[in-house]
PDB file of N, CA and C in Angstrom:
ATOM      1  N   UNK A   1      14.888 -23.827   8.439  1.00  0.00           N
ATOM      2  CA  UNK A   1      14.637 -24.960   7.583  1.00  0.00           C
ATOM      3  C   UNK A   1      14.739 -26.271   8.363  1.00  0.00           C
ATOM      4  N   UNK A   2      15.902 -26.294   9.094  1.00  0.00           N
ATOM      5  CA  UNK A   2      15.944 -27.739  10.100  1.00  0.00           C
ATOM      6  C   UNK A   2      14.328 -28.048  10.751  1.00  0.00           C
ATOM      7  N   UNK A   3      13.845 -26.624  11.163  1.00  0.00           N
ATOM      8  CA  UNK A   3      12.478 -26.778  12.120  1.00  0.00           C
ATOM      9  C   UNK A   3      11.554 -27.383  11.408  1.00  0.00           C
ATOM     10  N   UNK A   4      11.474 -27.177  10.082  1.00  0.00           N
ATOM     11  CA  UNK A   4      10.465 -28.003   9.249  1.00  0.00           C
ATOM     12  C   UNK A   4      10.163 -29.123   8.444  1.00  0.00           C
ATOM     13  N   UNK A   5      11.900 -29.636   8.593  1.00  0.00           N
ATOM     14  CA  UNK A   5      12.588 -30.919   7.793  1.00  0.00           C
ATOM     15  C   UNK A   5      12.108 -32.021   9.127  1.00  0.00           C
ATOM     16  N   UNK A   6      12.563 -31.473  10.487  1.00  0.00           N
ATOM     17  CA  UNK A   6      11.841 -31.891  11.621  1.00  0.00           C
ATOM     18  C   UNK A   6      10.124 -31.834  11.572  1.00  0.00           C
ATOM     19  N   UNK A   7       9.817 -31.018  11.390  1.00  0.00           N
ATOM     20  CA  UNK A   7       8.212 -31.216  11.421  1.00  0.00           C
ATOM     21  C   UNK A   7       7.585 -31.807  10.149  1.00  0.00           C
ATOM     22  N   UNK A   8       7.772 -31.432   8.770  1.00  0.00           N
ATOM     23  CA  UNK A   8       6.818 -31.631   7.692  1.00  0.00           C
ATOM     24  C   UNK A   8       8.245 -32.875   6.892  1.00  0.00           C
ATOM     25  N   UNK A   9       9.204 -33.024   6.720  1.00  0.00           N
ATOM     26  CA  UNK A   9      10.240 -33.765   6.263  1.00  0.00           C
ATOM     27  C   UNK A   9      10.915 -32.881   5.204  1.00  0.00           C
ATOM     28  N   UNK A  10      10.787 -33.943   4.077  1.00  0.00           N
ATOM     29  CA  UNK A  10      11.160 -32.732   2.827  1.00  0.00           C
ATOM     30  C   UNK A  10      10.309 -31.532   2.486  1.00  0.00           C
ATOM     31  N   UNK A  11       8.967 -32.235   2.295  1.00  0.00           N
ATOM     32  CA  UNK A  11       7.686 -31.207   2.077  1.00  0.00           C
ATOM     33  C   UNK A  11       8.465 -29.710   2.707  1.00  0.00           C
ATOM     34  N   UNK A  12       7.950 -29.800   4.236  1.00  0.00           N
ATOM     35  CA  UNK A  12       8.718 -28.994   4.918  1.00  0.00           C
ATOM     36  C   UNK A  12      10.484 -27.975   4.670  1.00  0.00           C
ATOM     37  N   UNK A  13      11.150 -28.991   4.294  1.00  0.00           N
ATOM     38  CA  UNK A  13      12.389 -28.458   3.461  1.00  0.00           C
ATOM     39  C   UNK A  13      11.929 -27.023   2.582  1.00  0.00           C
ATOM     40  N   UNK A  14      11.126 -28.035   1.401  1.00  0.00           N
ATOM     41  CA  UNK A  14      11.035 -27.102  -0.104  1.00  0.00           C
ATOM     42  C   UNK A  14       9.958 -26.369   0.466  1.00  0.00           C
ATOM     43  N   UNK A  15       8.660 -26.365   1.203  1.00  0.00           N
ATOM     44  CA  UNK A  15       8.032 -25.188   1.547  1.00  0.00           C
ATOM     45  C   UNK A  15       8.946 -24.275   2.071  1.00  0.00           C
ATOM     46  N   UNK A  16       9.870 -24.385   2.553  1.00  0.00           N
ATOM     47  CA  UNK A  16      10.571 -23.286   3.691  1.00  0.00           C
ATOM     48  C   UNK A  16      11.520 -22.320   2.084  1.00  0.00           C
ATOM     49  N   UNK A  17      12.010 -23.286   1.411  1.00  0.00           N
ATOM     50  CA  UNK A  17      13.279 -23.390   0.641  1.00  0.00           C
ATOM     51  C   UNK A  17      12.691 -21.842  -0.690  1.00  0.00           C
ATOM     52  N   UNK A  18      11.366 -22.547  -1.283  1.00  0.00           N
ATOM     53  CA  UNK A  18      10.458 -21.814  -1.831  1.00  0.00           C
ATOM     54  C   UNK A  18      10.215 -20.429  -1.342  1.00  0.00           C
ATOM     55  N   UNK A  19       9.541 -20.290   0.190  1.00  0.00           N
ATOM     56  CA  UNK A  19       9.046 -19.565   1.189  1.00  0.00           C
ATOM     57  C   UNK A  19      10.074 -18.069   0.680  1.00  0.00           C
ATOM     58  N   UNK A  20      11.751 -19.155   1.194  1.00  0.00           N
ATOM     59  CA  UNK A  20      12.811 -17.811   1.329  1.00  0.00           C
ATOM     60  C   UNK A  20      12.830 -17.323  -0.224  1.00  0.00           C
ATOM     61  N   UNK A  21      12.794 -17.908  -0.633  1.00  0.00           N
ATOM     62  CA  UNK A  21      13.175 -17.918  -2.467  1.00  0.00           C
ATOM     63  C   UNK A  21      12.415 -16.973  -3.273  1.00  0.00           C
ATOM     64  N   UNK A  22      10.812 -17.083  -2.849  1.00  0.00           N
ATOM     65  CA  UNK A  22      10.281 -15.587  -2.881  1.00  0.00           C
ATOM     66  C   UNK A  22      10.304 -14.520  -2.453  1.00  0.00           C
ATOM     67  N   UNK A  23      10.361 -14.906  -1.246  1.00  0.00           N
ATOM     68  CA  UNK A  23      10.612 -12.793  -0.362  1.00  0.00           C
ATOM     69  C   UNK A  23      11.903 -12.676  -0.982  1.00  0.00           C
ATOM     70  N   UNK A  24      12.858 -13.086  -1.016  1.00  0.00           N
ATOM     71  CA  UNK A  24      14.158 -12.698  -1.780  1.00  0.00           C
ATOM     72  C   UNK A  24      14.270 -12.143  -3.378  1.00  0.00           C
ATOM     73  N   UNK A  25      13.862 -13.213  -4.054  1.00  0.00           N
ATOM     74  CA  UNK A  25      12.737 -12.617  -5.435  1.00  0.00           C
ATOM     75  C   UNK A  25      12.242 -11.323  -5.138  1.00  0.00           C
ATOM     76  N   UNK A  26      11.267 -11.270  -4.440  1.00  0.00           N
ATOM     77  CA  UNK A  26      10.388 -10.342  -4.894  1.00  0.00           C
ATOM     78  C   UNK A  26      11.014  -9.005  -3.856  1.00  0.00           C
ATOM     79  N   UNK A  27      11.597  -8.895  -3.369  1.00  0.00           N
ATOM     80  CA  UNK A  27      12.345  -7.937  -2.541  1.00  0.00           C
ATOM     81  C   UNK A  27      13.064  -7.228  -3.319  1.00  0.00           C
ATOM     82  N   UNK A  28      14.205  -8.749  -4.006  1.00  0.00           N
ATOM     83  CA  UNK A  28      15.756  -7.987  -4.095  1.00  0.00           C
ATOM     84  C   UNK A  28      15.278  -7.846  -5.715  1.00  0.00           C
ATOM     85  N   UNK A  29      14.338  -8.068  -6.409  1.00  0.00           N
ATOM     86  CA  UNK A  29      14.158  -7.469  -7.975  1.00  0.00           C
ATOM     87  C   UNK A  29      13.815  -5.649  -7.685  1.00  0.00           C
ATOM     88  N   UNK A  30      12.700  -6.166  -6.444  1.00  0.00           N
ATOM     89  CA  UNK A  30      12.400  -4.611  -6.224  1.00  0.00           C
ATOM     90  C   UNK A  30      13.567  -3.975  -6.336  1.00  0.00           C
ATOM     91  N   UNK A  31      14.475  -3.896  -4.983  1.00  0.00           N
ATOM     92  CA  UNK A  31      15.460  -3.286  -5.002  1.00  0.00           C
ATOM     93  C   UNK A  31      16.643  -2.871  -5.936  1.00  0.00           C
ATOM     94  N   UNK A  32      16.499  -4.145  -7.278  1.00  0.00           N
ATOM     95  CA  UNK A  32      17.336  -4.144  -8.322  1.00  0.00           C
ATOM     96  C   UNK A  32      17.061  -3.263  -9.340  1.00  0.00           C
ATOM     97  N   UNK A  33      15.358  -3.223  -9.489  1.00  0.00           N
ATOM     98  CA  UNK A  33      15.643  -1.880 -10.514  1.00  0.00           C
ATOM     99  C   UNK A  33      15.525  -0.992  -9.800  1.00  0.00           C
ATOM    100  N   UNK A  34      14.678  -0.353  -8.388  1.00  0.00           N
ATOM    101  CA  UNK A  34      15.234   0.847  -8.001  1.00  0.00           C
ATOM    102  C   UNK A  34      16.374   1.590  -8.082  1.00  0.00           C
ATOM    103  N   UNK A  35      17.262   0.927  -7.484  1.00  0.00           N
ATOM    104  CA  UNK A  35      18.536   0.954  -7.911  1.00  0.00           C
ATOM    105  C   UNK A  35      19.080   0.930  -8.944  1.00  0.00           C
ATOM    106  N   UNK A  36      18.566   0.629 -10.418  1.00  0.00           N
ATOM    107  CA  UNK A  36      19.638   1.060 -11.867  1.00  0.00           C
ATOM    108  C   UNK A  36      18.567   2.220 -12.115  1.00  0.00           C
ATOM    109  N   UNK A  37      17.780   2.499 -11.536  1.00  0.00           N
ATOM    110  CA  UNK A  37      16.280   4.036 -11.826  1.00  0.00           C
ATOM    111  C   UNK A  37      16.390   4.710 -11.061  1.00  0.00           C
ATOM    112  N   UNK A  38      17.573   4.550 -10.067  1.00  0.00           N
ATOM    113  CA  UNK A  38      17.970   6.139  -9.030  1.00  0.00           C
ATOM    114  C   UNK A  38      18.076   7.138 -10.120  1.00  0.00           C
ATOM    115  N   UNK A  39      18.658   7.267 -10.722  1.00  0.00           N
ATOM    116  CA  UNK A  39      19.346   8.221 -11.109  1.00  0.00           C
ATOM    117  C   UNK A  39      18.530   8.993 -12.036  1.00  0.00           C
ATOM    118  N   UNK A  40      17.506   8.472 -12.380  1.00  0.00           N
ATOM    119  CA  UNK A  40      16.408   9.550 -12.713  1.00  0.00           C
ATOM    120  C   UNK A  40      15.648  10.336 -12.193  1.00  0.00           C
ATOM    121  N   UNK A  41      14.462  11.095 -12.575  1.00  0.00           N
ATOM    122  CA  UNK A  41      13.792  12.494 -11.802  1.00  0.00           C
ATOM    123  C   UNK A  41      12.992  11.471 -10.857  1.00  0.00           C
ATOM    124  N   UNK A  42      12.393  12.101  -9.589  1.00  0.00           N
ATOM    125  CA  UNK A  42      11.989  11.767  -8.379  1.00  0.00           C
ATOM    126  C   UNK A  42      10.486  11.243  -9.253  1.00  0.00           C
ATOM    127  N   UNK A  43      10.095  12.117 -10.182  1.00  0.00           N
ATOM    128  CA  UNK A  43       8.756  11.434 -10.917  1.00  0.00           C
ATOM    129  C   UNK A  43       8.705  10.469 -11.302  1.00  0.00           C
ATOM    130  N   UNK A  44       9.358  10.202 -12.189  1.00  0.00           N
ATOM    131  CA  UNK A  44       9.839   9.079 -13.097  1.00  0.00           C
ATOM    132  C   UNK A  44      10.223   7.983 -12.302  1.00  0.00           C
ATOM    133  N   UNK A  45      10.795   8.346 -11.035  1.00  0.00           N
ATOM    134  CA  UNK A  45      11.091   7.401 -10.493  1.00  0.00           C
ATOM    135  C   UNK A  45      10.101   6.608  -9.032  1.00  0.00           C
ATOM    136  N   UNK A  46       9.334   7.629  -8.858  1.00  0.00           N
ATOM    137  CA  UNK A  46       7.981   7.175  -8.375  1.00  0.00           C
ATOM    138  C   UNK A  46       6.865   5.930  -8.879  1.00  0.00           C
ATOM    139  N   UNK A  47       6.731   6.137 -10.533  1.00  0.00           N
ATOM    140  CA  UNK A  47       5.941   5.778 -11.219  1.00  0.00           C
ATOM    141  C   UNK A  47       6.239   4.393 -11.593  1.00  0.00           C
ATOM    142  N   UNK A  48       8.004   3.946 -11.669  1.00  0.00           N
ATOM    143  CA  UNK A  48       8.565   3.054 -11.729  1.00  0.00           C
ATOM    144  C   UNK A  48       8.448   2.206 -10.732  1.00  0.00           C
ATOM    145  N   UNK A  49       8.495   2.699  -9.109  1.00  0.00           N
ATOM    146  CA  UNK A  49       8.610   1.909  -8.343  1.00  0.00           C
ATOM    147  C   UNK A  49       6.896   1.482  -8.312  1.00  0.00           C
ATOM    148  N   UNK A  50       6.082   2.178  -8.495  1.00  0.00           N
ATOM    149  CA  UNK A  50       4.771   1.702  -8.449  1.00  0.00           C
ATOM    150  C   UNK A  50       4.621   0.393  -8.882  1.00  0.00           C
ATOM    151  N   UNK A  51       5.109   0.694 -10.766  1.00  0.00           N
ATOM    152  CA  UNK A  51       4.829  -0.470 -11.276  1.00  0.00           C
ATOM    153  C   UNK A  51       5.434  -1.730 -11.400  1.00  0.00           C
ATOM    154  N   UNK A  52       6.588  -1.675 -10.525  1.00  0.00           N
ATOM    155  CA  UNK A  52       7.358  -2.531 -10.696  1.00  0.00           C
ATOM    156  C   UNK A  52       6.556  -3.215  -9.526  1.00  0.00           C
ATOM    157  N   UNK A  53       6.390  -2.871  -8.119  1.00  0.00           N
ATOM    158  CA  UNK A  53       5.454  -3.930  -7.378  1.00  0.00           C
ATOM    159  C   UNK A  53       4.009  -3.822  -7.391  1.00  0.00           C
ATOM    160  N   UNK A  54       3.306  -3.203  -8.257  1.00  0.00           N
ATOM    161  CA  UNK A  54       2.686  -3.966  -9.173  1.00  0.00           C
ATOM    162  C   UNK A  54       2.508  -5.318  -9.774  1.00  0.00           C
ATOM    163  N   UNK A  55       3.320  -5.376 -11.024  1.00  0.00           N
ATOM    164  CA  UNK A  55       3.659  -5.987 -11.281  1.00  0.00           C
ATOM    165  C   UNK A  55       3.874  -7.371 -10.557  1.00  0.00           C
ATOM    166  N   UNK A  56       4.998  -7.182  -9.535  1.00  0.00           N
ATOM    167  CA  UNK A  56       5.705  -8.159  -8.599  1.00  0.00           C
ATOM    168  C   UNK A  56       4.096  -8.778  -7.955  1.00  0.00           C
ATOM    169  N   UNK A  57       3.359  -8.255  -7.495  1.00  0.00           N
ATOM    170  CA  UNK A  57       2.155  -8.600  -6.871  1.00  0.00           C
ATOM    171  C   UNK A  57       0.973  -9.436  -7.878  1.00  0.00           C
ATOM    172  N   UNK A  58       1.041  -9.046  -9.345  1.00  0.00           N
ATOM    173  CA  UNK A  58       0.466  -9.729 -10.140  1.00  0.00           C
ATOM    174  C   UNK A  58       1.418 -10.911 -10.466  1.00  0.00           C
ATOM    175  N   UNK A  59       2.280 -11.037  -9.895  1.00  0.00           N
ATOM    176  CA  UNK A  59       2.878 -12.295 -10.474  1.00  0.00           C
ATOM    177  C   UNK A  59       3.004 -13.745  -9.548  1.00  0.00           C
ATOM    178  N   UNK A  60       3.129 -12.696  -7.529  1.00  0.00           N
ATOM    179  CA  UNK A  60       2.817 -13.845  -7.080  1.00  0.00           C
ATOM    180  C   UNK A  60       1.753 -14.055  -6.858  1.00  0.00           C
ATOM    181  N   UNK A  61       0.806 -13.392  -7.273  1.00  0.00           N
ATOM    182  CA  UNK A  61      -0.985 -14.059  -7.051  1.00  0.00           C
ATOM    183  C   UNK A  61      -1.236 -15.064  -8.573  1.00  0.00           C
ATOM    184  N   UNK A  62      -0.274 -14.716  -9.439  1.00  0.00           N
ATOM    185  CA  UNK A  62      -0.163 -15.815 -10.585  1.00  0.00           C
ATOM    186  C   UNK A  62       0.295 -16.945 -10.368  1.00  0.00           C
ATOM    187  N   UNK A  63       1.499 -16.790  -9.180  1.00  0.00           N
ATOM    188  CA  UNK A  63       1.963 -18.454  -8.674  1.00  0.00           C
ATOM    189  C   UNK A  63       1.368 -19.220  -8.051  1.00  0.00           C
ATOM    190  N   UNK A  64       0.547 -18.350  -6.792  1.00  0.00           N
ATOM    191  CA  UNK A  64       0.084 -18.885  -6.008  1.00  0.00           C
ATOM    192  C   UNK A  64      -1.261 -19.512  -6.611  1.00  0.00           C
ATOM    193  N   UNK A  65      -1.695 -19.026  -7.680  1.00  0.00           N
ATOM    194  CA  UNK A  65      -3.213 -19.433  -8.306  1.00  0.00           C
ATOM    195  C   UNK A  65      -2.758 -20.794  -8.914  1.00  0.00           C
ATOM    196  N   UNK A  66      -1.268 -20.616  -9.614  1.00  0.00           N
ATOM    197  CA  UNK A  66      -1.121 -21.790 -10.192  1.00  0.00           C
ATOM    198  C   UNK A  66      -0.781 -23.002  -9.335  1.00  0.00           C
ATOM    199  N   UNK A  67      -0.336 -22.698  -7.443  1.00  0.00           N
ATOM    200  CA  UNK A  67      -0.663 -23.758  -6.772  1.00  0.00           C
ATOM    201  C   UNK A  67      -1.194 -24.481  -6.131  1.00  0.00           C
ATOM    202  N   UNK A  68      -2.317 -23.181  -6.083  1.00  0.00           N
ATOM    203  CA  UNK A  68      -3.707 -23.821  -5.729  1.00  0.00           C
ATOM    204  C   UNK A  68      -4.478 -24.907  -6.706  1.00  0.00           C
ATOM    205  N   UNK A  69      -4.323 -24.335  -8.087  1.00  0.00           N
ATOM    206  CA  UNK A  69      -4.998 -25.866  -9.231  1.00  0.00           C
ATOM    207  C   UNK A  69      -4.322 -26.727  -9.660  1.00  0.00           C
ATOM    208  N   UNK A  70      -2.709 -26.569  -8.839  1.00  0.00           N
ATOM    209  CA  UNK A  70      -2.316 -28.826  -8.983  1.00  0.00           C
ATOM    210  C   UNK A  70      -2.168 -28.588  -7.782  1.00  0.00           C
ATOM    211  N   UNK A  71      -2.966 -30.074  -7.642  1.00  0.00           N
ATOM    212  CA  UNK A  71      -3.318 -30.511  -6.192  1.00  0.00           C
ATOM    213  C   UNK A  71      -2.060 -31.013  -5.597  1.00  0.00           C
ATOM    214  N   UNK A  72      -1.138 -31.640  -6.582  1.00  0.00           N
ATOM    215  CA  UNK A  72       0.230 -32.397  -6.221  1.00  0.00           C
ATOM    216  C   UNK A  72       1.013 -31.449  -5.361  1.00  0.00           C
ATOM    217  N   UNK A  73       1.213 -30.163  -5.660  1.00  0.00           N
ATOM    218  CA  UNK A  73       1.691 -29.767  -4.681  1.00  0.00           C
ATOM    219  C   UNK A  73       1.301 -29.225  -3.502  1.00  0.00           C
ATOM    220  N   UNK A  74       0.536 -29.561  -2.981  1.00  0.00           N
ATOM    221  CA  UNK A  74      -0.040 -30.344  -1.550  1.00  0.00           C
ATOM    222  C   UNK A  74       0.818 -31.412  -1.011  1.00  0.00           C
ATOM    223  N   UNK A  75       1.293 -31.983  -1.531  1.00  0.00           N
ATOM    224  CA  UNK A  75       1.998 -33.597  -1.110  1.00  0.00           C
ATOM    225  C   UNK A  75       3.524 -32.742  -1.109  1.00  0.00           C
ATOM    226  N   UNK A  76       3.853 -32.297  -1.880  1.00  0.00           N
ATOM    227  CA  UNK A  76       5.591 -31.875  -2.584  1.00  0.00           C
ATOM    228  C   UNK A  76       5.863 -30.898  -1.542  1.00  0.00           C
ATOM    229  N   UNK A  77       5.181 -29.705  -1.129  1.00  0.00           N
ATOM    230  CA  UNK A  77       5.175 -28.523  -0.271  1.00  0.00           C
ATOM    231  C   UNK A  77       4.822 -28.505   0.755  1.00  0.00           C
ATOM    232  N   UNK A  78       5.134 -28.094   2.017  1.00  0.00           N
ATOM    233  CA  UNK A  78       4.177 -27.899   3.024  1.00  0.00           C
ATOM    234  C   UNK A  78       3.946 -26.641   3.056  1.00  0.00           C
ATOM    235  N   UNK A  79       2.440 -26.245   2.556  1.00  0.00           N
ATOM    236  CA  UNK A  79       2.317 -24.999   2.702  1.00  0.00           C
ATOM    237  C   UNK A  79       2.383 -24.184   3.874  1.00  0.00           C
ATOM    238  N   UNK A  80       1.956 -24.456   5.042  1.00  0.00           N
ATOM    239  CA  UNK A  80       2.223 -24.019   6.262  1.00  0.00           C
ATOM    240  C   UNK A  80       3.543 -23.845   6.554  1.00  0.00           C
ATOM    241  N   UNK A  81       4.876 -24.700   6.104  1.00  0.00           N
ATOM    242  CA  UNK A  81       6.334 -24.335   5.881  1.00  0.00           C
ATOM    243  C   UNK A  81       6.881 -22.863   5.078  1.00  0.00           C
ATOM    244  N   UNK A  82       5.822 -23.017   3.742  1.00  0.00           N
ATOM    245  CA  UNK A  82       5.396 -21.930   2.895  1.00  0.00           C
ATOM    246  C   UNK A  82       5.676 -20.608   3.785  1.00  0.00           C
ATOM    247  N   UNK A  83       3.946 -20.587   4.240  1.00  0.00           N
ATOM    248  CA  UNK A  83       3.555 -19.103   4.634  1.00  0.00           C
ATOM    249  C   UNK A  83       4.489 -18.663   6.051  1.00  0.00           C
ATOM    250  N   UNK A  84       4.668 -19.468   7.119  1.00  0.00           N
ATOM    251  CA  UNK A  84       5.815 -19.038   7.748  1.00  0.00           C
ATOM    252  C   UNK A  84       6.904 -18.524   7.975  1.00  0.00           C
ATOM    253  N   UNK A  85       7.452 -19.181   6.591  1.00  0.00           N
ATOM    254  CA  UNK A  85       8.943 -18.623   6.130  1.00  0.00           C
ATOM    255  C   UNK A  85       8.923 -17.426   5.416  1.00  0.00           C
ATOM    256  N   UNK A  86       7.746 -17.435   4.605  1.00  0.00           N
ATOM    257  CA  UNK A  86       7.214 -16.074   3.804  1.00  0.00           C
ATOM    258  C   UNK A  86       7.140 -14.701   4.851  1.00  0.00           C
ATOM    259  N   UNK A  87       6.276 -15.304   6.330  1.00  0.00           N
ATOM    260  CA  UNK A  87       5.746 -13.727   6.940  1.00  0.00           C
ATOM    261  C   UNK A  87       7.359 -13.862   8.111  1.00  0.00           C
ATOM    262  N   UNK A  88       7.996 -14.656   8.317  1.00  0.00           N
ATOM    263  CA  UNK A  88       9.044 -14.504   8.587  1.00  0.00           C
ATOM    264  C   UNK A  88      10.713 -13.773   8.248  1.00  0.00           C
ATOM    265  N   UNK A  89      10.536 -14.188   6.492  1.00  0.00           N
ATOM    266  CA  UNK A  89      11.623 -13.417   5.857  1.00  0.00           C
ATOM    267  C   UNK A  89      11.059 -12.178   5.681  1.00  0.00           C
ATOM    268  N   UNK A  90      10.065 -11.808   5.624  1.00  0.00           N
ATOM    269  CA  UNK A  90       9.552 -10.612   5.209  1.00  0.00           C
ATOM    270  C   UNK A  90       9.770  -9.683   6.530  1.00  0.00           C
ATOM    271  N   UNK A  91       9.141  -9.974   7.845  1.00  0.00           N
ATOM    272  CA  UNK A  91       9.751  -9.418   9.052  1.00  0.00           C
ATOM    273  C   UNK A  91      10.987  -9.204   9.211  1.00  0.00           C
ATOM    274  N   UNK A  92      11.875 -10.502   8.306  1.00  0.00           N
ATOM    275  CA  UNK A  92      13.378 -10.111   8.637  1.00  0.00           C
ATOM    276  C   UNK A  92      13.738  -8.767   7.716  1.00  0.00           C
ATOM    277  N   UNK A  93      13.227  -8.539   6.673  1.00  0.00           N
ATOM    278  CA  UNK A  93      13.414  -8.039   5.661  1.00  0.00           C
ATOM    279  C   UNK A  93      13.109  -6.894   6.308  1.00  0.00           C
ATOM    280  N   UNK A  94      12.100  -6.143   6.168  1.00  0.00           N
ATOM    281  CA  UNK A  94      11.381  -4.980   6.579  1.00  0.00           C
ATOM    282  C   UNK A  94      12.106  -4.204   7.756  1.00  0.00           C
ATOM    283  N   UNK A  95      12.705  -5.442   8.960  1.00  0.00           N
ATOM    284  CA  UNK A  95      13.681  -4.647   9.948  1.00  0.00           C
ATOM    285  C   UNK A  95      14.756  -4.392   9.635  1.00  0.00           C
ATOM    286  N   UNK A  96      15.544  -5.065   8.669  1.00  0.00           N
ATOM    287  CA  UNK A  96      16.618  -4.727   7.647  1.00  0.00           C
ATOM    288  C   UNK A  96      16.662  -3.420   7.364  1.00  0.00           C
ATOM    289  N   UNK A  97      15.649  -3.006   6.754  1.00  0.00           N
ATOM    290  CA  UNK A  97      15.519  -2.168   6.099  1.00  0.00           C
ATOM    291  C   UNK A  97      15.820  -0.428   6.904  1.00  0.00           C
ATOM    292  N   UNK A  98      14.569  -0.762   7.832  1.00  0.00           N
ATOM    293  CA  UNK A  98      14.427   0.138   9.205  1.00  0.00           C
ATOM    294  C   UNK A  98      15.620   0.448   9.721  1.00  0.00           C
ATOM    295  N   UNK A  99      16.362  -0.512  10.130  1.00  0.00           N
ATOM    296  CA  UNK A  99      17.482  -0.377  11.036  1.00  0.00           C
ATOM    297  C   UNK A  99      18.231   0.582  10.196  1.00  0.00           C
ATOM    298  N   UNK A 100      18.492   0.050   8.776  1.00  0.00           N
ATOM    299  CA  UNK A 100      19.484   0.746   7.569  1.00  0.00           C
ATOM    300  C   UNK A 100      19.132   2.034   7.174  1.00  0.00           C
ATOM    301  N   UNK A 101      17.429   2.131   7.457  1.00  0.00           N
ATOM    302  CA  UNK A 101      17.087   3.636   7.358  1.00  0.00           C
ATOM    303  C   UNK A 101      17.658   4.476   8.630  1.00  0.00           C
ATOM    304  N   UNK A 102      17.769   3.672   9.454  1.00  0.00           N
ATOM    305  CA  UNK A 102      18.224   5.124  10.473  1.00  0.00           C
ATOM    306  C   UNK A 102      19.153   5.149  11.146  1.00  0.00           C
ATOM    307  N   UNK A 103      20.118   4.194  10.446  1.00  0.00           N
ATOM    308  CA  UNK A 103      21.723   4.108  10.482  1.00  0.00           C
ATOM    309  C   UNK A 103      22.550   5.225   9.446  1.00  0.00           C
ATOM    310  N   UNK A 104      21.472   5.584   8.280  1.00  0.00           N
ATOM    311  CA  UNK A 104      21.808   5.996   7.350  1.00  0.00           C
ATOM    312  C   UNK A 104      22.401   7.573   7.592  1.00  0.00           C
ATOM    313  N   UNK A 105      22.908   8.180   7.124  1.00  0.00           N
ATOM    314  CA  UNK A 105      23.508   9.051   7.625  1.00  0.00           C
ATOM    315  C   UNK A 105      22.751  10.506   6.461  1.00  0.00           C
ATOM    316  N   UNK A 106      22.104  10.556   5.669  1.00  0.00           N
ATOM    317  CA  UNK A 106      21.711  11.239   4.702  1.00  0.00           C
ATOM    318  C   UNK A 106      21.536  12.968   5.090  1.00  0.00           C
ATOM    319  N   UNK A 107      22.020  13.801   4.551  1.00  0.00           N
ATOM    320  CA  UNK A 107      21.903  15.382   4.871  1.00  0.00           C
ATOM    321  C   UNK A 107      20.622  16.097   4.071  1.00  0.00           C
ATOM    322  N   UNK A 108      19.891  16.421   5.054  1.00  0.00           N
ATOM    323  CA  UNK A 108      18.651  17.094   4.555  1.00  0.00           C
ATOM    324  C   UNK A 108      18.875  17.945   3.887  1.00  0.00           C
ATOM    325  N   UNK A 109      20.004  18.803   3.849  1.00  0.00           N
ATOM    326  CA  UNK A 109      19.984  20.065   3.240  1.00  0.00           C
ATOM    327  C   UNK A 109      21.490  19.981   3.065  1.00  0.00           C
ATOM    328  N   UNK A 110      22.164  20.738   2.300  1.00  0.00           N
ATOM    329  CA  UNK A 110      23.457  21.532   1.946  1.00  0.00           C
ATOM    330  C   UNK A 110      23.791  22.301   2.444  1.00  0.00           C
ATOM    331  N   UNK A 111      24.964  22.564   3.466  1.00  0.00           N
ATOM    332  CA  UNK A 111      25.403  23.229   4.403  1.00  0.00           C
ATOM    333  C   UNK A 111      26.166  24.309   3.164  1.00  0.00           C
ATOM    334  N   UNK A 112      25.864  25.879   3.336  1.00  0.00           N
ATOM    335  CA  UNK A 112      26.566  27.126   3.163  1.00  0.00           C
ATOM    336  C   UNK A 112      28.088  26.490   3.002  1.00  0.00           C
ATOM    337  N   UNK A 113      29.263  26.761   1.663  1.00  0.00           N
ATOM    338  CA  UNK A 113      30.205  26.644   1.981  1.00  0.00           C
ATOM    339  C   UNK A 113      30.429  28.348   2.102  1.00  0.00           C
ATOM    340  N   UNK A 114      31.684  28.396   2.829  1.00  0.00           N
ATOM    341  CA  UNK A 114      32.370  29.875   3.231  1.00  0.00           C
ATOM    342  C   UNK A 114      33.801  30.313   2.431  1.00  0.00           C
ATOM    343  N   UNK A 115      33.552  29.534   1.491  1.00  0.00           N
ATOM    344  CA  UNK A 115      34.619  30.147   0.279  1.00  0.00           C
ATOM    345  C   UNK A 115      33.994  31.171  -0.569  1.00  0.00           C
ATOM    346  N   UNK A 116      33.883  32.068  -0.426  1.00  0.00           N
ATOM    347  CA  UNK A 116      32.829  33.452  -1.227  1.00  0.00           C
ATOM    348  C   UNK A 116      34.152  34.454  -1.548  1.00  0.00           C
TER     349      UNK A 116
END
């Protein structure tokens, strides 16, 4: 955020501020209902995650449409602060993720117990 308060001023600020504010949104909702819909069948819970980013995807092509037709925020935003911070948190995000996938310790299978 400093890098863009330096380059664009405030504009720069709230593009960046916005930027994080969505990948976080639209990440950590994902992750929020996955998470209360674990605990259902692997189907059910397929179909959910579909529509939930779905959904999530119809909503920021709804924001973004709505900031493309006021022009004002052109002046208020720097969009280039915007999309940076956007393909930036999202890189941060995605390696997050990776790293946590294969830190994860998960057992493919159920080991035989030998109490018989």
């Amino acid at each position: 955020m400093l890098i863009f308060l330096a380059l664009d001023g405030v504009a720069g600020v709230a593009g960046a501020a916005l930027g994080m504010s969505l990948v976080i949104g639209f990440f950590g909702l994902g992750r929020f209902v996955l998470e209360l819909m674990r605990v259902t069948e692997a189907s059910i819970y397929l179909i959910i995650a579909l529509l939930t980013y779905g959904l999530q995807v119809v909503a920021l092509l709804a924001l973004f449409a709505g900031f493309q037709r006021n022009p004002s925020w052109g002046t208020r935003i720097s969009t280039t602060a915007l999309g940076v911070t956007v393909i930036v948190c999202t890189l941060v995000w995605t390696t997050g993720l990776v790293v946590a996938a294969r830190r994860e310790r998960t057992p493919l299978y159920e080991l035989a117990s030998d109490d018989r």
